[in-house]
Protein backbone atom coordinates (compact mmCIF):
# COMPACT_ATOMS: atom_id res chain seq x y z
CA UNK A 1 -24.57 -9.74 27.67
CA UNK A 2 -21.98 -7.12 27.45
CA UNK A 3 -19.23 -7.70 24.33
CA UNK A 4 -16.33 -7.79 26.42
CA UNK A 5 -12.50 -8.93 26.09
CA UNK A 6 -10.56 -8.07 29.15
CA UNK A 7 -6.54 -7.31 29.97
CA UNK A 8 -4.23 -9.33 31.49
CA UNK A 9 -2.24 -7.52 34.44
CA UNK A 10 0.28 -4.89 33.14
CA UNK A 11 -1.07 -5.31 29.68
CA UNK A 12 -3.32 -2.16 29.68
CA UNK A 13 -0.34 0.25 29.44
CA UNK A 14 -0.10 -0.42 25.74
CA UNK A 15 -3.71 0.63 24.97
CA UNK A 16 -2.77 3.42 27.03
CA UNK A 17 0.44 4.64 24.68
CA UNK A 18 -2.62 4.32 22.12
CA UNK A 19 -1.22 1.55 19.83
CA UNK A 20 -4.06 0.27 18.04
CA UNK A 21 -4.42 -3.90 18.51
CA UNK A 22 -4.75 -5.87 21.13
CA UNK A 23 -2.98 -9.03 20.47
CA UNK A 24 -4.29 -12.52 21.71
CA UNK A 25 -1.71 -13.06 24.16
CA UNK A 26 -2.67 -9.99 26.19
CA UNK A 27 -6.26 -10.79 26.68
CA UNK A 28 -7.15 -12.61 30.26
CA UNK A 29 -10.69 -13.02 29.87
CA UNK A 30 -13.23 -12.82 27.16
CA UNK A 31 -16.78 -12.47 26.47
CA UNK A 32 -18.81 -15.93 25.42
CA UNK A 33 -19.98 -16.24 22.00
CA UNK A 34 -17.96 -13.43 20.51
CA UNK A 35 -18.16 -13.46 16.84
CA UNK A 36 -15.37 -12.33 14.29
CA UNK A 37 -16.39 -8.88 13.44
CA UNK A 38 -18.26 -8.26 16.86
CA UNK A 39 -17.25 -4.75 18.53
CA UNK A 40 -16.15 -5.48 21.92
CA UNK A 41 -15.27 -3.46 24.93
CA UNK A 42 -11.54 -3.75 26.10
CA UNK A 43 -11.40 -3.37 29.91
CA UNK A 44 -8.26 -3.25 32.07
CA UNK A 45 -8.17 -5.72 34.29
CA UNK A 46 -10.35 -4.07 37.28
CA UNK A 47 -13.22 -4.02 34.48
CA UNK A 48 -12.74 0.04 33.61
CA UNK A 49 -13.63 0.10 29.89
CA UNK A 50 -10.72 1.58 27.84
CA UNK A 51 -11.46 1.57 24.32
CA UNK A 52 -13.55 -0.35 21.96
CA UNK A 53 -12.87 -2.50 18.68
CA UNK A 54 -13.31 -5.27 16.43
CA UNK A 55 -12.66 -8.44 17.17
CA UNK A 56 -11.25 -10.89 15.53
CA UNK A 57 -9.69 -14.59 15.88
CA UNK A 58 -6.14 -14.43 15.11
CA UNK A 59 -2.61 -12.98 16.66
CA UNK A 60 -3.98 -9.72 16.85
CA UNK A 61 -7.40 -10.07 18.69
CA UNK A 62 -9.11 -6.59 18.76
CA UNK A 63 -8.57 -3.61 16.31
CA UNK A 64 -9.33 -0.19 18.41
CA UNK A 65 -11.39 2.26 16.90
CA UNK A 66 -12.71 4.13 19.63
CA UNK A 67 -10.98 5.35 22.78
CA UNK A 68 -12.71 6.10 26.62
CA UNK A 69 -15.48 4.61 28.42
CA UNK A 70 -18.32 5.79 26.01
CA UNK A 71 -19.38 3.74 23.39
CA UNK A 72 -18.67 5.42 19.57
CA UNK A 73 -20.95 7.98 19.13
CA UNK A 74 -23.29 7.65 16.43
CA UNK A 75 -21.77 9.93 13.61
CA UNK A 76 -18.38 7.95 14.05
CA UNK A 77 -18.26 6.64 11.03
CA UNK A 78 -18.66 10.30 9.32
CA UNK A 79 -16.68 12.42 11.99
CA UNK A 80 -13.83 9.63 11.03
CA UNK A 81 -13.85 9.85 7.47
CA UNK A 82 -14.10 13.95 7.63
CA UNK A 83 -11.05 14.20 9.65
CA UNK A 84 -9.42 12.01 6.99
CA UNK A 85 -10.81 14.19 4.14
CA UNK A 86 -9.47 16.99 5.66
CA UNK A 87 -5.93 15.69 6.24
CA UNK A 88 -5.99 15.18 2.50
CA UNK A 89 -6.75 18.59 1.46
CA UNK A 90 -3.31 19.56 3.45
CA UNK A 91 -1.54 16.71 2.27
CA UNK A 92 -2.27 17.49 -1.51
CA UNK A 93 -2.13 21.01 -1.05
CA UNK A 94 -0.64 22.69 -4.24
CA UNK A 95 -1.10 19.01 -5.99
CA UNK A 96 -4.86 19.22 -5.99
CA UNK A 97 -5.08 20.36 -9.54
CA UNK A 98 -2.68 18.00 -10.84
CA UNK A 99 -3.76 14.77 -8.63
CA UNK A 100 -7.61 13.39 -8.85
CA UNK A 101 -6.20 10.02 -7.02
CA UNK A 102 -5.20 9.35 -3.25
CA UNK A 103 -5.53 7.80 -0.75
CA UNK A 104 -8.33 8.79 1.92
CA UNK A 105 -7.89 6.18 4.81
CA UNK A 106 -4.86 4.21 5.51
CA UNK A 107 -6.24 1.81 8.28
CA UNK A 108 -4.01 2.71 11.50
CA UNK A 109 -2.41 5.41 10.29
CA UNK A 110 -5.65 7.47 10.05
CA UNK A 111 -7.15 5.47 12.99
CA UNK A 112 -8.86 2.98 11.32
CA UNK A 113 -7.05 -0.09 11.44
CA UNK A 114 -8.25 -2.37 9.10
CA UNK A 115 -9.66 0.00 6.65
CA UNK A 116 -8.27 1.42 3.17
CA UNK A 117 -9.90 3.78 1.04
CA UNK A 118 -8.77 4.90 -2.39
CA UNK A 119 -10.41 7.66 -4.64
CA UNK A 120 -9.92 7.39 -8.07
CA UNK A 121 -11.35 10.93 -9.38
CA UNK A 122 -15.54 10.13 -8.91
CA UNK A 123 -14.85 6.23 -7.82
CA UNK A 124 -13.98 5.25 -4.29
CA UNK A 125 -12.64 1.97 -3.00
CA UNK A 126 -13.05 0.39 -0.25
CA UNK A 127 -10.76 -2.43 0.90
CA UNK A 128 -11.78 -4.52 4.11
CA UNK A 129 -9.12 -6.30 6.23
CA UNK A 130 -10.58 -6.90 8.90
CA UNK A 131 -14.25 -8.68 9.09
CA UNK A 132 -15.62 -5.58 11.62
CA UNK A 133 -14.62 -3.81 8.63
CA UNK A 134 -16.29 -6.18 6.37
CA UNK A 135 -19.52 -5.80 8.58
CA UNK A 136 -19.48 -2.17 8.55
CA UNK A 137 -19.24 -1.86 4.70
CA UNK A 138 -22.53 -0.06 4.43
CA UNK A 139 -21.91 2.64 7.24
CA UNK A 140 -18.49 2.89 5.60
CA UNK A 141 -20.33 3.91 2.39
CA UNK A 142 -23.53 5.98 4.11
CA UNK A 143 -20.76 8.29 5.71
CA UNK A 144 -18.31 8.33 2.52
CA UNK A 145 -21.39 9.50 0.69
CA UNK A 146 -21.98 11.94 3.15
CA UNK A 147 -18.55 13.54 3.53
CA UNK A 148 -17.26 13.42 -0.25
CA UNK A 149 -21.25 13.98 -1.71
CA UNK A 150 -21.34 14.28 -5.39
CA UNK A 151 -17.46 14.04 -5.69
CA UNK A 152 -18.03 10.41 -6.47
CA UNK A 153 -20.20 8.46 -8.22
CA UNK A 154 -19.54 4.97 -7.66
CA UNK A 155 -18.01 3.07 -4.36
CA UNK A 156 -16.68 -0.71 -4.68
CA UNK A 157 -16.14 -2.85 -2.55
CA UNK A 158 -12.62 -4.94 -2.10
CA UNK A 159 -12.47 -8.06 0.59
CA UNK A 160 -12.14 -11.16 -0.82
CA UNK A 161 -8.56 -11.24 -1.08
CA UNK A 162 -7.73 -9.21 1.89
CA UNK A 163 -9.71 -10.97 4.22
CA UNK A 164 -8.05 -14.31 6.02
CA UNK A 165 -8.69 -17.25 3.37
CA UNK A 166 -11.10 -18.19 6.11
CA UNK A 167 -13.54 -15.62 5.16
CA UNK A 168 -13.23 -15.52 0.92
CA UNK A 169 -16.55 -17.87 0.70
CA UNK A 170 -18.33 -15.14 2.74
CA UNK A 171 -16.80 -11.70 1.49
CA UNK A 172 -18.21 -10.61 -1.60
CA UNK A 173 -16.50 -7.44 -3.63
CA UNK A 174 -18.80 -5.64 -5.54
CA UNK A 175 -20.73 -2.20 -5.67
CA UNK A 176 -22.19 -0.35 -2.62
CA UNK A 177 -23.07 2.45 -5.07
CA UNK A 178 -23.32 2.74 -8.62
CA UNK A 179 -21.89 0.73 -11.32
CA UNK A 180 -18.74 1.54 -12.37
CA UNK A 181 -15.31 0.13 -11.15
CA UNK A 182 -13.03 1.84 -13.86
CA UNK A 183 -11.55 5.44 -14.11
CA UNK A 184 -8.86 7.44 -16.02
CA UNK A 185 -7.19 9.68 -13.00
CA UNK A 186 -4.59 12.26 -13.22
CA UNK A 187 -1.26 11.89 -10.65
CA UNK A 188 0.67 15.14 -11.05
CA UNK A 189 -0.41 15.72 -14.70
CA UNK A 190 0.28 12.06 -15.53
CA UNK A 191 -2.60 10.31 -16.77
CA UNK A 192 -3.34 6.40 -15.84
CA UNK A 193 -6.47 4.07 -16.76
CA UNK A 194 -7.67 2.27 -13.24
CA UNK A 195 -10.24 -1.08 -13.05
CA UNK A 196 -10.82 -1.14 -9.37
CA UNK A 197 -12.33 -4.74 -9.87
CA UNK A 198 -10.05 -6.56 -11.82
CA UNK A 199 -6.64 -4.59 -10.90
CA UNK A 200 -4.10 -5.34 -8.21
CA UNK A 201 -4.58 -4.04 -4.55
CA UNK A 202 -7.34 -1.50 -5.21
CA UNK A 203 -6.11 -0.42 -8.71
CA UNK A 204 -3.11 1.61 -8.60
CA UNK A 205 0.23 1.56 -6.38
CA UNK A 206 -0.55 5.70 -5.11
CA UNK A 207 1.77 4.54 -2.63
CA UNK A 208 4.83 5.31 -4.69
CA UNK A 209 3.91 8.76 -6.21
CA UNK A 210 6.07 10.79 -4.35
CA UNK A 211 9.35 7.64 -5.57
CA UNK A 212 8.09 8.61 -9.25
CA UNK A 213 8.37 12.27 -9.30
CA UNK A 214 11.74 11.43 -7.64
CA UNK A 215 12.65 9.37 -10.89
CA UNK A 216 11.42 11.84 -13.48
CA UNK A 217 14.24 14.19 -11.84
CA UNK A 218 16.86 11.81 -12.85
CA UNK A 219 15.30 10.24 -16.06
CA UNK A 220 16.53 12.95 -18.47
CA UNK A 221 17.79 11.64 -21.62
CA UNK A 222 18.73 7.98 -19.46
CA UNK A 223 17.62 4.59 -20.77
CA UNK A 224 15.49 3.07 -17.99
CA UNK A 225 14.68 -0.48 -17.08
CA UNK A 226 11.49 -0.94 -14.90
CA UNK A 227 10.83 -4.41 -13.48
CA UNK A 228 7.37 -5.29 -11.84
CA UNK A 229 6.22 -2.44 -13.73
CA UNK A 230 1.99 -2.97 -13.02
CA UNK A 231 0.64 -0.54 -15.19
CA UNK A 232 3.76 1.41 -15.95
CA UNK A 233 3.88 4.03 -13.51
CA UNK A 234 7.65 4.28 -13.37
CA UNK A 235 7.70 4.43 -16.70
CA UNK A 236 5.24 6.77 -17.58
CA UNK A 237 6.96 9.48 -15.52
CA UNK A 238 10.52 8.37 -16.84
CA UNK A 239 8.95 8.99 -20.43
CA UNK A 240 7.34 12.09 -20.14
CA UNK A 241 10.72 13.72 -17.87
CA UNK A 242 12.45 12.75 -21.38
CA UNK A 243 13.69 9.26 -20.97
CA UNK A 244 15.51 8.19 -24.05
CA UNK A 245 14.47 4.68 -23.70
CA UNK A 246 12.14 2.55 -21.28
CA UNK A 247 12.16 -1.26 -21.07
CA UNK A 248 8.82 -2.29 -18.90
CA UNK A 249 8.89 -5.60 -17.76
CA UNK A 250 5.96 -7.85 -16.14
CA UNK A 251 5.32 -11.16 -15.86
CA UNK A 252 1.39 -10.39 -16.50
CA UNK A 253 0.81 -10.43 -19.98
CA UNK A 254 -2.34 -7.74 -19.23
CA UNK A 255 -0.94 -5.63 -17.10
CA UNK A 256 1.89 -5.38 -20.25
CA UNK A 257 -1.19 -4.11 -22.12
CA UNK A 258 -1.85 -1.96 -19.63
CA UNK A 259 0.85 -0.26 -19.77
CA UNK A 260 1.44 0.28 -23.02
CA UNK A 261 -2.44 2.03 -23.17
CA UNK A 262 -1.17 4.35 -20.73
CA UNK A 263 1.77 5.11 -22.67
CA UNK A 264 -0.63 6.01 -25.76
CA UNK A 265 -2.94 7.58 -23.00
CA UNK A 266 0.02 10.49 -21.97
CA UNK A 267 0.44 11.06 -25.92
CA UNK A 268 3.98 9.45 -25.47
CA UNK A 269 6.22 8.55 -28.30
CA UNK A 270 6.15 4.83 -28.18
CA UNK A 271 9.01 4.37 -30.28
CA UNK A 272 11.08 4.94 -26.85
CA UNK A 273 9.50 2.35 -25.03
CA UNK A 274 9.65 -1.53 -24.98
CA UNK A 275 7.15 -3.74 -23.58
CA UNK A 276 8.23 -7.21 -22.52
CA UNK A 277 6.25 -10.01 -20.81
CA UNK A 278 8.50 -12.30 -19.04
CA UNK A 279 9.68 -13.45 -15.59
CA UNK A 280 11.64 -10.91 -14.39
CA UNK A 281 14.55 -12.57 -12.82
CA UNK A 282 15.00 -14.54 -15.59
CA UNK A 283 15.52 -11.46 -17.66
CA UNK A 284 17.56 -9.99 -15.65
CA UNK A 285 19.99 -12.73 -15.78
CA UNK A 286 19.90 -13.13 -19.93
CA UNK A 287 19.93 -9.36 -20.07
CA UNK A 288 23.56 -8.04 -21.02
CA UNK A 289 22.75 -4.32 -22.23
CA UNK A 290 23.10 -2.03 -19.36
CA UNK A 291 20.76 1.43 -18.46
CA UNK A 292 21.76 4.17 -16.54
CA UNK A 293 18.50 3.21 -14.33
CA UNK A 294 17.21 0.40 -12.99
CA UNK A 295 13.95 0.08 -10.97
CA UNK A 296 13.14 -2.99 -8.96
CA UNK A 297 9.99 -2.89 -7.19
CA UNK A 298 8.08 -6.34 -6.43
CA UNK A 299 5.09 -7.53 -4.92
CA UNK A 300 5.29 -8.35 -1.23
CA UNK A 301 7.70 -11.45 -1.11
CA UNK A 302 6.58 -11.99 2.57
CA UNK A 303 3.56 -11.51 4.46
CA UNK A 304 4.62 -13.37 7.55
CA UNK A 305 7.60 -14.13 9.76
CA UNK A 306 8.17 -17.25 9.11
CA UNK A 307 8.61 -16.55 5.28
CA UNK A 308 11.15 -13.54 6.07
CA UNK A 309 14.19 -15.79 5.17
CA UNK A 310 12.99 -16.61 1.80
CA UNK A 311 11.55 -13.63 0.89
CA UNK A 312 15.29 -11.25 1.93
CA UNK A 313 17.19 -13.84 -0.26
CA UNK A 314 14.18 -13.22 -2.96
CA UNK A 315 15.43 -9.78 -2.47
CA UNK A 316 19.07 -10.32 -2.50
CA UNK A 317 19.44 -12.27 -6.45
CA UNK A 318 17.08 -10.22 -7.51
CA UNK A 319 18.94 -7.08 -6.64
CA UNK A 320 22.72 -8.63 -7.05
CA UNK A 321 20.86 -9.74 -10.73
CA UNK A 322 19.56 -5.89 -11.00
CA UNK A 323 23.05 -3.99 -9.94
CA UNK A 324 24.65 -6.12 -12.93
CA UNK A 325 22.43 -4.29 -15.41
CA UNK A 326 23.38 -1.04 -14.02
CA UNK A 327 26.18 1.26 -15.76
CA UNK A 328 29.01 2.85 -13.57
CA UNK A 329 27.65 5.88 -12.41
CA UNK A 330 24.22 4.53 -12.69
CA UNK A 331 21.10 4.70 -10.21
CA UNK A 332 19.10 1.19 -8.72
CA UNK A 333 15.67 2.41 -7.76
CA UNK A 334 14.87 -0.60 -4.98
CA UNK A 335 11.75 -1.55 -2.90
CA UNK A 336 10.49 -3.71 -0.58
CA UNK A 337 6.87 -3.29 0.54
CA UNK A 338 6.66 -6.90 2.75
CA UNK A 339 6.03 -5.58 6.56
CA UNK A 340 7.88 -8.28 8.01
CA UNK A 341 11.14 -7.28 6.33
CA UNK A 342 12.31 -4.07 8.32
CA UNK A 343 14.25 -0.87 7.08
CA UNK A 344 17.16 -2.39 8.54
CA UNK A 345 16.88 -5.41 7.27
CA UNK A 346 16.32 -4.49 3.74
CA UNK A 347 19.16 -2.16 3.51
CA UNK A 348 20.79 -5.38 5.07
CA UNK A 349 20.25 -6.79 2.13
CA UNK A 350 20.97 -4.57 -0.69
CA UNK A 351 24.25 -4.63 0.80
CA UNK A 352 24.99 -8.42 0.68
CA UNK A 353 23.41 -8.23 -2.95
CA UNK A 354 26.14 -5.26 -3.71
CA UNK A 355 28.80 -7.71 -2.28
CA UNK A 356 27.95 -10.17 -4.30
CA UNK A 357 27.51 -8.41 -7.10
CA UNK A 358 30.84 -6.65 -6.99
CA UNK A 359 30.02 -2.89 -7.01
CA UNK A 360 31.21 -0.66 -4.66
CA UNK A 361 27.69 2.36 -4.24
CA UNK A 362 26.51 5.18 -2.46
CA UNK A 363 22.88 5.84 -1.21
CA UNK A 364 21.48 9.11 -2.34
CA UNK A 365 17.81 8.65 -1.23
CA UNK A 366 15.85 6.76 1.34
CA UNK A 367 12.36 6.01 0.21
CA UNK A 368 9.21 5.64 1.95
CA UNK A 369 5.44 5.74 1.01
CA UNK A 370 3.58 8.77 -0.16
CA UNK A 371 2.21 11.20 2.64
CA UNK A 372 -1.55 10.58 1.94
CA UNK A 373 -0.24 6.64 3.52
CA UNK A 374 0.70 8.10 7.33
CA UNK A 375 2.02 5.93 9.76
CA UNK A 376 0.24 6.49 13.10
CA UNK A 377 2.77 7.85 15.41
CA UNK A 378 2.40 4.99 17.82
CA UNK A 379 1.69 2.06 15.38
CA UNK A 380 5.25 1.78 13.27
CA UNK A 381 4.41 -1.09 11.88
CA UNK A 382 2.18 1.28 9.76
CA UNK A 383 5.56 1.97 7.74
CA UNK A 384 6.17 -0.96 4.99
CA UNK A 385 7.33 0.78 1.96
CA UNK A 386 10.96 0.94 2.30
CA UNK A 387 13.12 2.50 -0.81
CA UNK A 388 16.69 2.73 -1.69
CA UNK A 389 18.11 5.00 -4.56
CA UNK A 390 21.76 3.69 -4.96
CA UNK A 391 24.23 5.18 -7.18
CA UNK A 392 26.97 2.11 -8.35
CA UNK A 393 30.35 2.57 -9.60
C-alpha cells in the first residue's frame, strides 16, 4: 500500500509557498503502519500528490525533499549533493586557498531538511536529524563519494545526539568510510585541530567564521576576553590580528587543552594568552580587570518554547555580567544560537542586560551565520545565529 499522509483543507497552500515540513496538525489522513523514517507521499486533499518526504512522529510530521507528482528520481541523492558542492565553490570563491573547512549541506537551507554535512579538508561529516536521514546514511555516503571523489578520505557518521532521545539506542555514529575522524583544517590561513567523534556538534563552530574575521579587524593591540571559547576560535584570530592579551575561558577542562594546542598549532606567542577552566558566569562575576573586548558566545540555552523564558534571562546576567567587564569605549561580541529565541527577542535582551548593567551603547554590527549556512528563502526558521557587536560607554 501506497506511503501516504494527506492535507487537511486549506493546508496545501503552504507546501505550495515551498516551506519544507509538514507539521502534525495539518495532516487529515495518514497511511497505516507508517514507520519513522518511511518516505511518504503528501497529497492535497483531493489525493493529487504534491511532494514527498520523511516522516516522522513529532510536531513536524514530514520533512520534504522532493517536489511534484514523480517520485525522486534515482540520482537524487547525487544531483542534491552536486548542486550543494557547487554553491560552495561560489560561496568560498577567493577563500578557497585559505579555507579547507565548510559546510556542504545545511538541512533546509540547501533543501535537505534534516541533513548537515561538514568537510574538514579529506574528512566529511555527516550529521542525521531526522531518522529518514538516519536511514539514508549509506546513499548519503555512495553519492558524497561520488560528487567530492578522492577529495576525502574518510566520512563519519553523527546521530546519536541529534536524533530524538527516542532513537539514541538505535543510532549508531561511526564510519561509513575509512577510519579516521580527526583533521588539522585551515579557515582563512588559521589553522585548527578537529576530532569529528569526540568534538562538539560535528567538530568545529564554521558557523561563526565570517564573526571571527570580523574580530581580528578590531583585535589590534586590545586585550580580549573570550567566554565559551570551544577550541579557541575567537581567540586564535584575536591573536594572530595582534591581540595584546587573550583570556579563553571554558568550563571543559579538554576543550581548554584544545585550545591552547591550537594556539601552539598557529606558531602563536603563548605568553599573550591565558587559559582558564571555570564556569563562566561565575568568572565573570569575580572578574574585576576590564578588556577592551569581550566575546560571549554560549551553547544553545533553549531548544524549545517552553524553555525560552529561562534561557533569555540565561542570556540577560550573563550579558549584564559581560558589559561590566567591558572598558568605556569597548566592544561586547554577543550570540545566541537557540532557534526559539528570535532576532528580536535577543536584541530584546541585550538591552534589558545594558539597563541593568548601567551602560549607555551603540550597535555597530548585526551578526548572522556564515554564508556556506543559507537560510532557505521560504524556511526562516533556517536563521538561528543571531550576533550583536556593541560598543559601551
Amino acid at each position: 500500500m501506497e506511503k501516504y499522509v494527506k492535507l487537511k483543507p486549506k493546508k496545501a497552500v503552504f507546501v505550495r509557498r515551498q516551506h519544507p515540513w509538514v507539521f502534525s496538525g495539518a495532516i487529515g489522513e495518514q497511511a497505516d503502519g507508517l514507520e519513522d523514517g518511511d518516505r511518504v507521499s503528501v497529497l492535497d486533499p483531493q489525493g493529487n500528490c504534491l511532494a514527498t518526504g520523511h516522516y516522522q512522529e513529532g510536531s513536524i510530521r514530514v520533512r520534504l525533499l522532493h517536489r511534484g507528482a514523480e517520485a525522486p528520481p534515482a540520482d537524487f541523492w547525487e544531483t542534491s549533493l552536486a548542486r550543494a558542492y557547487a554553491s560552495r565553490q561560489v560561496i568560498l570563491g577567493a577563500q578557497a586557498d585559505l579555507t579547507d573547512a565548510y559546510r556542504l549541506v545545511h538541512g533546509a537551507g540547501d533543501l535537505l531538511p534534516g541533513l548537515v554535512i561538514d568537510i574538514y579538508k579529506d574528512l566529511a561529516v555527516v550529521q542525521c536529524h531526522s531518522m529518514g536521514m538516519y536511514r539514508e546514511r549509506q546513499d548519503i555516503s555512495d553519492a558524497l563519494q561520488k560528487v567530492l571523489g578522492d577529495q576525502i578520505s574518510s566520512i563519519y557518521l553523527r546521530a546519536r545526539k541529534t536524533l530524538p532521545q527516542r532513537f539514541q539506542e538505535e543510532a549508531i555514529d561511526g564510519f561509513l568510510m575509512g577510519n579516521s575522524a580527526e583533521a588539522t583544517v585551515k579557515e582563512l590561513g588559521h589553522s585548527f585541530k578537529i576530532n569529528a567523534a569526540t568534538g562538539q556538534k560535528t567538530g568545529f563552530f564554521l558557523d561563526q567564521r565570517d564573526n571571527r574575521q570580523l574580530l581580528a579587524y578590531y583585535a589590534k593591540d586590545k586585550t580580549v576576553l573570550n567566554t565559551f571559547c570551544y577550541t579557541g576560535g575567537f581567540s586564535i584570530y584575536a591573536l594572530k590580528a595582534g591581540a595584546t592579551q587573550v583570556d579563553s575561558i571554558d568550563v571543559s577542562a579538554k576543550a581548554m587543552l584544545l585550545t591552547e594546542e591550537n594556539v601552539t598549532l598557529n606558531e602563536l606567542a603563548e605568553d599573550r594568552h591565558n587559559a582558564i577552566t571555570s564556569d563562566v558566569l561565575q568568572f565573570l562575576r569575580k572578574q574585576e580587570t576590564p578588556y577592551d573586548i569581550v566575546v560571549v558566545d554560549p551553547p544553545a540555552y533553549a531548544k524549545s518554547f517552553n524553555k525560552r523564558h529561562r534561557a533569555v534571562q540565561g542570556y540577560k546576567r550573563l550579558n549584564t555580567e559581560a558589559m561590566r567587564l567591558v572598558k568605556p569605549g569597548g566592544l561586547l561580541f554577543t550570540f545566541s544560537c537557540s532557534q526559539v529565541v528570535d532576532r528580536q527577542l535577543f536584541q530584546d535582551t541585550i538591552v534589558a542586560a545594558g539597563l541593568e548593567a548601567g551602560r549607555s551603547a551603540r550597535v555597530l554590527h548585526q551578526l548572522t551565520q556564515a554564508a556556506d549556512h543559507p537560510v532557505n528563502l521560504f524556511h526562516p526558521e533556517g536563521s538561528y545565529l543571531k550576533g550583536l557587536v556593541v560598543q559601551l560607554d
